[in-house]
PDB file of N, CA and C in Angstrom:
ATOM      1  N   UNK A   1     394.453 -46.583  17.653  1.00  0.00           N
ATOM      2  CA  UNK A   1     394.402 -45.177  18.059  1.00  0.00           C
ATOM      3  C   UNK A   1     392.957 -44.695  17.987  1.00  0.00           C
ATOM      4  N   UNK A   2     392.483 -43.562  18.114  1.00  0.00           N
ATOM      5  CA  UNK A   2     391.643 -42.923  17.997  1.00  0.00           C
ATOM      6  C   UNK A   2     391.173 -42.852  16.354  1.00  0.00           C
ATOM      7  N   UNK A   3     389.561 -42.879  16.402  1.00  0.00           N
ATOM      8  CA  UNK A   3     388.906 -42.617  15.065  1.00  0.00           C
ATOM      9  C   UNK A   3     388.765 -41.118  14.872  1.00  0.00           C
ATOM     10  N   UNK A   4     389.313 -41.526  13.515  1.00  0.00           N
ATOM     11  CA  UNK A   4     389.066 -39.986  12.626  1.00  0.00           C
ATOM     12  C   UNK A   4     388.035 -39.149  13.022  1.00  0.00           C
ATOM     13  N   UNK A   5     388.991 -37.973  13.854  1.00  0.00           N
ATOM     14  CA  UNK A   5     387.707 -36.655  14.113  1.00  0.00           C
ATOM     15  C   UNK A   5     388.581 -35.532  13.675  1.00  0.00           C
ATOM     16  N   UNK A   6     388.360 -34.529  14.007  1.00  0.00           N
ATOM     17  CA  UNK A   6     388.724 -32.973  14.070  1.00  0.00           C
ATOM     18  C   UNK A   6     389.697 -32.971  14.994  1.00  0.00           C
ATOM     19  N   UNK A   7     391.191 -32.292  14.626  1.00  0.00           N
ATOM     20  CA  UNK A   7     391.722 -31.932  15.802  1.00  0.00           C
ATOM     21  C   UNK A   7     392.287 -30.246  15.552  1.00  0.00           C
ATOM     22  N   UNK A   8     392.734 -29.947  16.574  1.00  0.00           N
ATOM     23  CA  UNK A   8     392.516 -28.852  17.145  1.00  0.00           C
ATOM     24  C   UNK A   8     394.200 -28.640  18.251  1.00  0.00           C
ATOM     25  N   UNK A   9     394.455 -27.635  17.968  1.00  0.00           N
ATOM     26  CA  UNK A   9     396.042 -27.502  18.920  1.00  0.00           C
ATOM     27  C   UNK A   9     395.187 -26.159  19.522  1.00  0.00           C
ATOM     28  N   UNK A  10     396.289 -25.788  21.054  1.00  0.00           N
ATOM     29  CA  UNK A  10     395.399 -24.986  21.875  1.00  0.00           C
ATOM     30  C   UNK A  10     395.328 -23.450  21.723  1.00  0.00           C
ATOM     31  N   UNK A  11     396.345 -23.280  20.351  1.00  0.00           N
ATOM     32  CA  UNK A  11     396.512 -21.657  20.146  1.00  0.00           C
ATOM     33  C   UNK A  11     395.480 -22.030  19.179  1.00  0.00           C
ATOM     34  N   UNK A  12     394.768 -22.814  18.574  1.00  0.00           N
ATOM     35  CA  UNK A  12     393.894 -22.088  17.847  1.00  0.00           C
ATOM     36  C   UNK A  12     392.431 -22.222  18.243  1.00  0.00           C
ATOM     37  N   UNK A  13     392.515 -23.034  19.403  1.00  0.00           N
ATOM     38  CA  UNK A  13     391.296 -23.251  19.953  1.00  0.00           C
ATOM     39  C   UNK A  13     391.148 -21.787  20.887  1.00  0.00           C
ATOM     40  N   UNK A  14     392.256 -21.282  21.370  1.00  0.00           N
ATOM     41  CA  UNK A  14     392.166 -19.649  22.161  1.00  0.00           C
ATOM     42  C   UNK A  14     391.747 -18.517  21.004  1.00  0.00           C
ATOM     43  N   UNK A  15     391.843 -19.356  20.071  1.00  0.00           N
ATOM     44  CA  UNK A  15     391.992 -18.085  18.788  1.00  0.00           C
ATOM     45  C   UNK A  15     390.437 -18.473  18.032  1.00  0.00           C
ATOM     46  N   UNK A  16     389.673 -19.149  18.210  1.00  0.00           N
ATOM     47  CA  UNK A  16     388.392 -19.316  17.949  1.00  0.00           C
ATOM     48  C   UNK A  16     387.469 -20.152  18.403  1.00  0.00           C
ATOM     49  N   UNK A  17     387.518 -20.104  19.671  1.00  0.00           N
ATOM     50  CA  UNK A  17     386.727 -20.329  20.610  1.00  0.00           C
ATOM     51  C   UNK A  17     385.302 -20.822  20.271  1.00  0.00           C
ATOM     52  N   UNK A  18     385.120 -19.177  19.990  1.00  0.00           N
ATOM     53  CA  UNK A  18     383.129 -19.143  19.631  1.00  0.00           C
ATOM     54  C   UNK A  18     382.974 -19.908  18.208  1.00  0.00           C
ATOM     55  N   UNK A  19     384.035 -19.795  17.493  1.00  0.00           N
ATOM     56  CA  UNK A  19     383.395 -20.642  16.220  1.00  0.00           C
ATOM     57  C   UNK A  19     383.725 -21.709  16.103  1.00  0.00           C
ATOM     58  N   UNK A  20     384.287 -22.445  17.059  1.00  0.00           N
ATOM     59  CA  UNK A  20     384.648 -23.928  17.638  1.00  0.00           C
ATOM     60  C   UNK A  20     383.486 -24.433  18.271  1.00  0.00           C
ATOM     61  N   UNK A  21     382.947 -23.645  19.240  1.00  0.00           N
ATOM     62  CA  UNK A  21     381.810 -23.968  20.068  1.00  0.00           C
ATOM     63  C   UNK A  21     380.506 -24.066  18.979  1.00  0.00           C
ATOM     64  N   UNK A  22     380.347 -23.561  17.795  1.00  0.00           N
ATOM     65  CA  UNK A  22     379.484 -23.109  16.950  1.00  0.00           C
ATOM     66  C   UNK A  22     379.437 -24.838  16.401  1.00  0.00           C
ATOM     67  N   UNK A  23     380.939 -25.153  15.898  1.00  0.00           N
ATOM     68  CA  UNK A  23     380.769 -26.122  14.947  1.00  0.00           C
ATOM     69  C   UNK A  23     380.321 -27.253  16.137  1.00  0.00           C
ATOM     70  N   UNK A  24     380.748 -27.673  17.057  1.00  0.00           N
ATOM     71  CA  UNK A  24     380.978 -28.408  17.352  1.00  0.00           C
ATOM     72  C   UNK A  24     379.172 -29.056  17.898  1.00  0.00           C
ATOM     73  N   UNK A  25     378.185 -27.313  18.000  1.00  0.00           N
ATOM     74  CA  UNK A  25     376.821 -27.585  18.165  1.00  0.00           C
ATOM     75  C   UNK A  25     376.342 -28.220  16.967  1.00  0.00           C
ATOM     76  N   UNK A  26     376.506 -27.607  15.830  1.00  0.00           N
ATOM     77  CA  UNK A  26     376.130 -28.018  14.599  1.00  0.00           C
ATOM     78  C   UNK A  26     376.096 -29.598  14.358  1.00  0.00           C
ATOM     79  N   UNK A  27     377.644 -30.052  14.431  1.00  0.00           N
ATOM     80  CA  UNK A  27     377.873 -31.145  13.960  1.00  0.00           C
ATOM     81  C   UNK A  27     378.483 -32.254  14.547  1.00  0.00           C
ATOM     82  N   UNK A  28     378.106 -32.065  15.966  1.00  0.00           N
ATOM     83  CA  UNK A  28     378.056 -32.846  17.330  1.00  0.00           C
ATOM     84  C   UNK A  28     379.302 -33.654  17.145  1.00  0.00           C
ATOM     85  N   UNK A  29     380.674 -33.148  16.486  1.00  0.00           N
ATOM     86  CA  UNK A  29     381.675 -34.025  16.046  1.00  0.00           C
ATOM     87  C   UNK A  29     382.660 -33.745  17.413  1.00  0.00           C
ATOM     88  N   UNK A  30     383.118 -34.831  17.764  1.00  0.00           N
ATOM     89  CA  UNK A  30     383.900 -34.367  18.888  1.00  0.00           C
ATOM     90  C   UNK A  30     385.421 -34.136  18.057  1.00  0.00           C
ATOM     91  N   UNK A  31     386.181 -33.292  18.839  1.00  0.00           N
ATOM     92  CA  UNK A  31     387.396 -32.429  18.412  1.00  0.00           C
ATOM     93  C   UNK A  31     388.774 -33.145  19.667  1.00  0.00           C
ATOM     94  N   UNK A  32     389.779 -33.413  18.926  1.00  0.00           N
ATOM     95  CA  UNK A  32     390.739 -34.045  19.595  1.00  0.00           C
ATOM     96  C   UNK A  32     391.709 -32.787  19.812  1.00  0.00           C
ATOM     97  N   UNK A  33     391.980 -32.349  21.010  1.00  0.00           N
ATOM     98  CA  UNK A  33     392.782 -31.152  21.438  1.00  0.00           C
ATOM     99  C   UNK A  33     394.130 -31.745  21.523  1.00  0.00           C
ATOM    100  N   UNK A  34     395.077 -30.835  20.879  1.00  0.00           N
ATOM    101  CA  UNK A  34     396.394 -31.051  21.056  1.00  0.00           C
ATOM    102  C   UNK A  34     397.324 -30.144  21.869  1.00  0.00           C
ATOM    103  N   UNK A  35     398.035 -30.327  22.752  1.00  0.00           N
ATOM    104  CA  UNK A  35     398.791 -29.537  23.179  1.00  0.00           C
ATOM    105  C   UNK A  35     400.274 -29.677  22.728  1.00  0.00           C
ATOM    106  N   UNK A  36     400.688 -28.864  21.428  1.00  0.00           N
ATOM    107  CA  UNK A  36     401.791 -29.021  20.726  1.00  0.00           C
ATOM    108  C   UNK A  36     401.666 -30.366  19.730  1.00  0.00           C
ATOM    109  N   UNK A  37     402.196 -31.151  19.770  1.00  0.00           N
ATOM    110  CA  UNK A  37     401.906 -32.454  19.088  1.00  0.00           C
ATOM    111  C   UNK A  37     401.100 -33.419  19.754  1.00  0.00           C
ATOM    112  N   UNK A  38     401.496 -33.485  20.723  1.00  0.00           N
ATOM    113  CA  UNK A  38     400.270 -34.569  21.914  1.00  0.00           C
ATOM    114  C   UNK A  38     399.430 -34.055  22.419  1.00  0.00           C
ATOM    115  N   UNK A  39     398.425 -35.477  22.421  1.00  0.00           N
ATOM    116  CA  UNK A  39     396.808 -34.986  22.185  1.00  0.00           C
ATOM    117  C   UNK A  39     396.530 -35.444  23.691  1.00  0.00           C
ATOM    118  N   UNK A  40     395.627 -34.157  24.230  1.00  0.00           N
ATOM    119  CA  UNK A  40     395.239 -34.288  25.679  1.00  0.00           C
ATOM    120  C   UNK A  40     394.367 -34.157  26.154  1.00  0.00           C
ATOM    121  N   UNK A  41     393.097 -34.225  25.384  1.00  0.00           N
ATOM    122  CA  UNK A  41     391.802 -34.227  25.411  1.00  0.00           C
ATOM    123  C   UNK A  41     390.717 -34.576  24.089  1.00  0.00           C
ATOM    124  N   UNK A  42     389.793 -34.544  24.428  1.00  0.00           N
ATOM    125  CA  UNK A  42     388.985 -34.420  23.567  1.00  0.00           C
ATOM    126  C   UNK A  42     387.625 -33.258  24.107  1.00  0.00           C
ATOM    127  N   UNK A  43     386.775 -32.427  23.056  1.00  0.00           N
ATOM    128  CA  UNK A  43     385.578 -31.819  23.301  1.00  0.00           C
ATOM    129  C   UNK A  43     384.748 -32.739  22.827  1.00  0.00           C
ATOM    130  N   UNK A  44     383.497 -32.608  23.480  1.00  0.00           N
ATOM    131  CA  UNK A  44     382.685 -33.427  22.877  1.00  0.00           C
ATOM    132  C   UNK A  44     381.425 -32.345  23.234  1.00  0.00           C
ATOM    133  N   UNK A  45     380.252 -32.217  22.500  1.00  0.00           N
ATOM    134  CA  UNK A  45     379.088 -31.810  22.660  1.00  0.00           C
ATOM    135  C   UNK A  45     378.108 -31.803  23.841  1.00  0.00           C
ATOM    136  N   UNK A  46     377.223 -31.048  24.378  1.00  0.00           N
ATOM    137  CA  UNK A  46     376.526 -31.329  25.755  1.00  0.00           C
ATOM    138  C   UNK A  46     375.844 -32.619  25.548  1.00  0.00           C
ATOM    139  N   UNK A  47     375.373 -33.187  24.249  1.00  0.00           N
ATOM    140  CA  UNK A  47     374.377 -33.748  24.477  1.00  0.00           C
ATOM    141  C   UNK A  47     375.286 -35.130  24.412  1.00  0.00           C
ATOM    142  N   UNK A  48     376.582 -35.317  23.639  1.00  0.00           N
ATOM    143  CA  UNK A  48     376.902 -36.528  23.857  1.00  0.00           C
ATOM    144  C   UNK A  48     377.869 -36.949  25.012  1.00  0.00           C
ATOM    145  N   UNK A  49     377.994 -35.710  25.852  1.00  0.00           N
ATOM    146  CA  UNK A  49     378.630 -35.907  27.380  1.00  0.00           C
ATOM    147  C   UNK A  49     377.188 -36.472  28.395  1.00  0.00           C
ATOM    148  N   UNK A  50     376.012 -36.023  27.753  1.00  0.00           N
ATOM    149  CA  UNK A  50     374.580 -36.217  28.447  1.00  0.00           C
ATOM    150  C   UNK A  50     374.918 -37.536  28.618  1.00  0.00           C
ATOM    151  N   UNK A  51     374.600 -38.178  27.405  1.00  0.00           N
ATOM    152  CA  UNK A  51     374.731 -39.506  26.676  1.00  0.00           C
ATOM    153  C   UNK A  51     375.981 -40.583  27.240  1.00  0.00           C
ATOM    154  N   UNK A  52     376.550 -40.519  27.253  1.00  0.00           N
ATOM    155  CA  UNK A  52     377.396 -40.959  27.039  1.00  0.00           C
ATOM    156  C   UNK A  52     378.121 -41.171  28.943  1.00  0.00           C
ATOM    157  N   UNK A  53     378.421 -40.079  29.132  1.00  0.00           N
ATOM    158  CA  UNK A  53     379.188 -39.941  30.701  1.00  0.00           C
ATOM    159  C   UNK A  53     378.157 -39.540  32.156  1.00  0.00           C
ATOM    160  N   UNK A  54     377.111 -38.410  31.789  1.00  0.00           N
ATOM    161  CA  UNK A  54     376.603 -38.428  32.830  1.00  0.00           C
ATOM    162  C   UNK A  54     375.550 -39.302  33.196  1.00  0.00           C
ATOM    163  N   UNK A  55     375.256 -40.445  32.479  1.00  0.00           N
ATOM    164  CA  UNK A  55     374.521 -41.657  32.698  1.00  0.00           C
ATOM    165  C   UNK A  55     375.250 -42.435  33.416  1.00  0.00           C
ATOM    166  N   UNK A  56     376.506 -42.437  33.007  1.00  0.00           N
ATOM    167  CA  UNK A  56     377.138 -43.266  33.768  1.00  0.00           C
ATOM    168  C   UNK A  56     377.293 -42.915  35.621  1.00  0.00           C
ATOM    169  N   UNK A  57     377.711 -41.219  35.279  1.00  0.00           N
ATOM    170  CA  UNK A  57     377.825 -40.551  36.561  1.00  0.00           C
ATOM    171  C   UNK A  57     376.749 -41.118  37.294  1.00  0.00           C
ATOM    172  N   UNK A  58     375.497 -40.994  36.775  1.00  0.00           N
ATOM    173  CA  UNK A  58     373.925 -41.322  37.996  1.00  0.00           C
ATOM    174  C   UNK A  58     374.087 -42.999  38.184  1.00  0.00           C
ATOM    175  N   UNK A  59     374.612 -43.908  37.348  1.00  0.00           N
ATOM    176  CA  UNK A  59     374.497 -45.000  37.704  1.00  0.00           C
ATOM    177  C   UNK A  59     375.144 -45.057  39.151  1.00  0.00           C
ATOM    178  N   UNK A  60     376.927 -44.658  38.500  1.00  0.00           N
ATOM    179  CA  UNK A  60     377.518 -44.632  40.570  1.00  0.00           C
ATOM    180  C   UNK A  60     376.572 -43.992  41.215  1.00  0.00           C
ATOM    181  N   UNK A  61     376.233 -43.005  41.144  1.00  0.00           N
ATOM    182  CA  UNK A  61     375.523 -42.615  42.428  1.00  0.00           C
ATOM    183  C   UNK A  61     373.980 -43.452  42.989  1.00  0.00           C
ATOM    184  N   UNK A  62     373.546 -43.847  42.016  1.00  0.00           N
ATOM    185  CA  UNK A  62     372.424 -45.082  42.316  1.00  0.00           C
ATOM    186  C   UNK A  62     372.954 -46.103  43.219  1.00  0.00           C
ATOM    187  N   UNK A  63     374.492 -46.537  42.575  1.00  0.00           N
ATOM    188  CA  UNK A  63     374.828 -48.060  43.371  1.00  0.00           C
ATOM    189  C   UNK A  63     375.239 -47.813  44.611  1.00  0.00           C
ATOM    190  N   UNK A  64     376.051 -46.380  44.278  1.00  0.00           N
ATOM    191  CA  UNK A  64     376.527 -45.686  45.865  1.00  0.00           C
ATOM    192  C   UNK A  64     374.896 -45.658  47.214  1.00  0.00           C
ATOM    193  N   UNK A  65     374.016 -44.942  46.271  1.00  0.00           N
ATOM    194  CA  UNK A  65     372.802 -45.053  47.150  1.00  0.00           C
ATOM    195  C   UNK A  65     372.199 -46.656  47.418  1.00  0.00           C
ATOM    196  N   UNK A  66     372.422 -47.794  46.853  1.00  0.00           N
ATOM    197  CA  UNK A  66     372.264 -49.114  47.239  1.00  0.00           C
ATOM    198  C   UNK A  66     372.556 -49.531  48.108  1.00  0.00           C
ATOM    199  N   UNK A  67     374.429 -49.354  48.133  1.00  0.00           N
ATOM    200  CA  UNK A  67     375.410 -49.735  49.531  1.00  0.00           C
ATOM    201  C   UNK A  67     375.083 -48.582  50.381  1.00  0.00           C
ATOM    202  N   UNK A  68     374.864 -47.903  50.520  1.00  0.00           N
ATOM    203  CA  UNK A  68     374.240 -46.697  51.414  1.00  0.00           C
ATOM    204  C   UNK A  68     373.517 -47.710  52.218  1.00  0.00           C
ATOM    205  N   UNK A  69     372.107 -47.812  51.908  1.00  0.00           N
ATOM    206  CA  UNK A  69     371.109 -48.430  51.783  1.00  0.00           C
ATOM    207  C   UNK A  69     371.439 -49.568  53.026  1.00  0.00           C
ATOM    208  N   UNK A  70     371.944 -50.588  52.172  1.00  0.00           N
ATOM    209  CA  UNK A  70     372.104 -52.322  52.313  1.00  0.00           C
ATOM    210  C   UNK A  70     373.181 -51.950  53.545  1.00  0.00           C
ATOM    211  N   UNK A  71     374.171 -51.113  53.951  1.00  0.00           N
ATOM    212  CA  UNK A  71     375.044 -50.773  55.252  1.00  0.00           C
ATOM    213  C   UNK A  71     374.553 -50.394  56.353  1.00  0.00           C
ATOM    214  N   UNK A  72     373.279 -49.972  55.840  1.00  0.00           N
ATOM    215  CA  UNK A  72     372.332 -49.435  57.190  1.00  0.00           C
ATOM    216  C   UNK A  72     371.463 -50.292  57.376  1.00  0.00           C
ATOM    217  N   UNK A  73     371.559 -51.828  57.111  1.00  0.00           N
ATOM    218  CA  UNK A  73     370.561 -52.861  57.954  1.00  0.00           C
ATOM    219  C   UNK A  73     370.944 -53.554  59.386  1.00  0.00           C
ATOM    220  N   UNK A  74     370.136 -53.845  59.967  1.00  0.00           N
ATOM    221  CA  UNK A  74     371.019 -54.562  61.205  1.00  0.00           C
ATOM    222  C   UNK A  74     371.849 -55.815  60.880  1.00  0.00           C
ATOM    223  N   UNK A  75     372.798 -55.929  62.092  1.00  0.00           N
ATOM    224  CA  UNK A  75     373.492 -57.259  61.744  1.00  0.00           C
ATOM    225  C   UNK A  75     372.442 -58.161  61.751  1.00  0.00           C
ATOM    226  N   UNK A  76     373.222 -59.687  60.565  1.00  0.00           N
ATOM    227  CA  UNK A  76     371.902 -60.979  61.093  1.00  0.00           C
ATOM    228  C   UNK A  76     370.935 -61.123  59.963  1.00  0.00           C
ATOM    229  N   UNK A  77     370.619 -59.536  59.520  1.00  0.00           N
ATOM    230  CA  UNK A  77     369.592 -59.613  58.631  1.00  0.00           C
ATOM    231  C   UNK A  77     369.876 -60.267  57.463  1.00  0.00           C
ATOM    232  N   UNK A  78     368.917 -60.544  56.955  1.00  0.00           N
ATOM    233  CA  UNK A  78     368.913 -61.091  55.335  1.00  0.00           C
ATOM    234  C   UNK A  78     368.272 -60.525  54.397  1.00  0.00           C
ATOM    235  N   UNK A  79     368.919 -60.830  53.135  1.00  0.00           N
ATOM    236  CA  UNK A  79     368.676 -60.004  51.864  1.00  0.00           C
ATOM    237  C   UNK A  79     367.262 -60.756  51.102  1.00  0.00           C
ATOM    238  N   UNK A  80     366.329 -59.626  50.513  1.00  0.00           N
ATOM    239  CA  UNK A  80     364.954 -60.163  50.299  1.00  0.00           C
ATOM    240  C   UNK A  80     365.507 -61.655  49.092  1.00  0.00           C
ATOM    241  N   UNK A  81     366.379 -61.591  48.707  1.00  0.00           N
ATOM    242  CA  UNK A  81     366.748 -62.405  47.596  1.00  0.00           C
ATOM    243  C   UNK A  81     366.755 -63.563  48.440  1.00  0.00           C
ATOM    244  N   UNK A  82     367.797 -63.616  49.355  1.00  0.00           N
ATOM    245  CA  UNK A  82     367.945 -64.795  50.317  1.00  0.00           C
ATOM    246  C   UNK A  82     366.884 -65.150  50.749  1.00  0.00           C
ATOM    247  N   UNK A  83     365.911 -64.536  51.322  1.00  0.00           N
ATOM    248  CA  UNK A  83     364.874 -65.204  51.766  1.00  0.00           C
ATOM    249  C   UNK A  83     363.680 -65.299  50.979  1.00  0.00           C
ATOM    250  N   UNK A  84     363.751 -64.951  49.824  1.00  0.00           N
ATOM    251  CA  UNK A  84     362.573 -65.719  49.114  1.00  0.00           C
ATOM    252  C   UNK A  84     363.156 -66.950  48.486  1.00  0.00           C
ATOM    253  N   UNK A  85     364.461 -67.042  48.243  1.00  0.00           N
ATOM    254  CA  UNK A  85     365.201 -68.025  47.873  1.00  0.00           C
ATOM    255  C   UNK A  85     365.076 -69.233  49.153  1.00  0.00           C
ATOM    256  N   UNK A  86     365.074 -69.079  49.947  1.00  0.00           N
ATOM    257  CA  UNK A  86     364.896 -70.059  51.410  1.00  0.00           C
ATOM    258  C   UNK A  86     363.502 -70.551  51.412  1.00  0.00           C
ATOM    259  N   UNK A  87     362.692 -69.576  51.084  1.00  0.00           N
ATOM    260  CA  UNK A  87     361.317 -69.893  51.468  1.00  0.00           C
ATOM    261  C   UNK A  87     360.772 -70.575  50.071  1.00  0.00           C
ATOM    262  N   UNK A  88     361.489 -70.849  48.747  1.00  0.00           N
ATOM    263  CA  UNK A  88     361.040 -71.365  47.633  1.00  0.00           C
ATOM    264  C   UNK A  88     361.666 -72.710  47.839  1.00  0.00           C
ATOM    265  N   UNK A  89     362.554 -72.771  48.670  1.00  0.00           N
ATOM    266  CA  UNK A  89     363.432 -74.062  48.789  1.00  0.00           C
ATOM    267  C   UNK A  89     362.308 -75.349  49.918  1.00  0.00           C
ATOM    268  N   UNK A  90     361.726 -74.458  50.682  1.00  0.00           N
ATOM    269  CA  UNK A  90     361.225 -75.682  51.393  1.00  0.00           C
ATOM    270  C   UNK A  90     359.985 -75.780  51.109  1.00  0.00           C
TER     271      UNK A  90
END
């Protein structure tokens, strides 16, 4: 299961909001949200969503911009890999 954090059900997260948001700057602990008994999220801090997910986000969009890229060559062509690989071969 999940490692020991903070959890949190959603009437009391409506019921202290700002001093949820307070702790959660402080002590960058992420908080497991429950809705009734089952747990359906987690909060986590800006900096470890930074960390953590939107690195990942820019990676897709890097590889997305690769195949972008590599789809817009003509047919026939070859990849610089291939041909320095050809041209080390003979």
């Amino acid at each position: 299961m999940l490692h020991v954090m903070k959890e949190l059900n959603a009437v009391a997260l409506r019921q202290s909001l700002a001093r949820v948001a307070r702790a959660l700057e402080r002590d960058r602990e992420p908080i497991l949200l429950r809705l009734g008994r089952k747990p359906v999220g987690v909060i986590v801090s800006i900096r470890d969503f930074e960390e953590r997910f939107a690195s990942a986000r820019a990676s897709d969009r890097r590889r997305a911009l690769v195949d972008e890229i590599l789809a817009d060559r003509p047919r026939g062509s070859v990849l610089v890999d291939e041909a320095l690989a050809d041209l080390r071969g003979r």
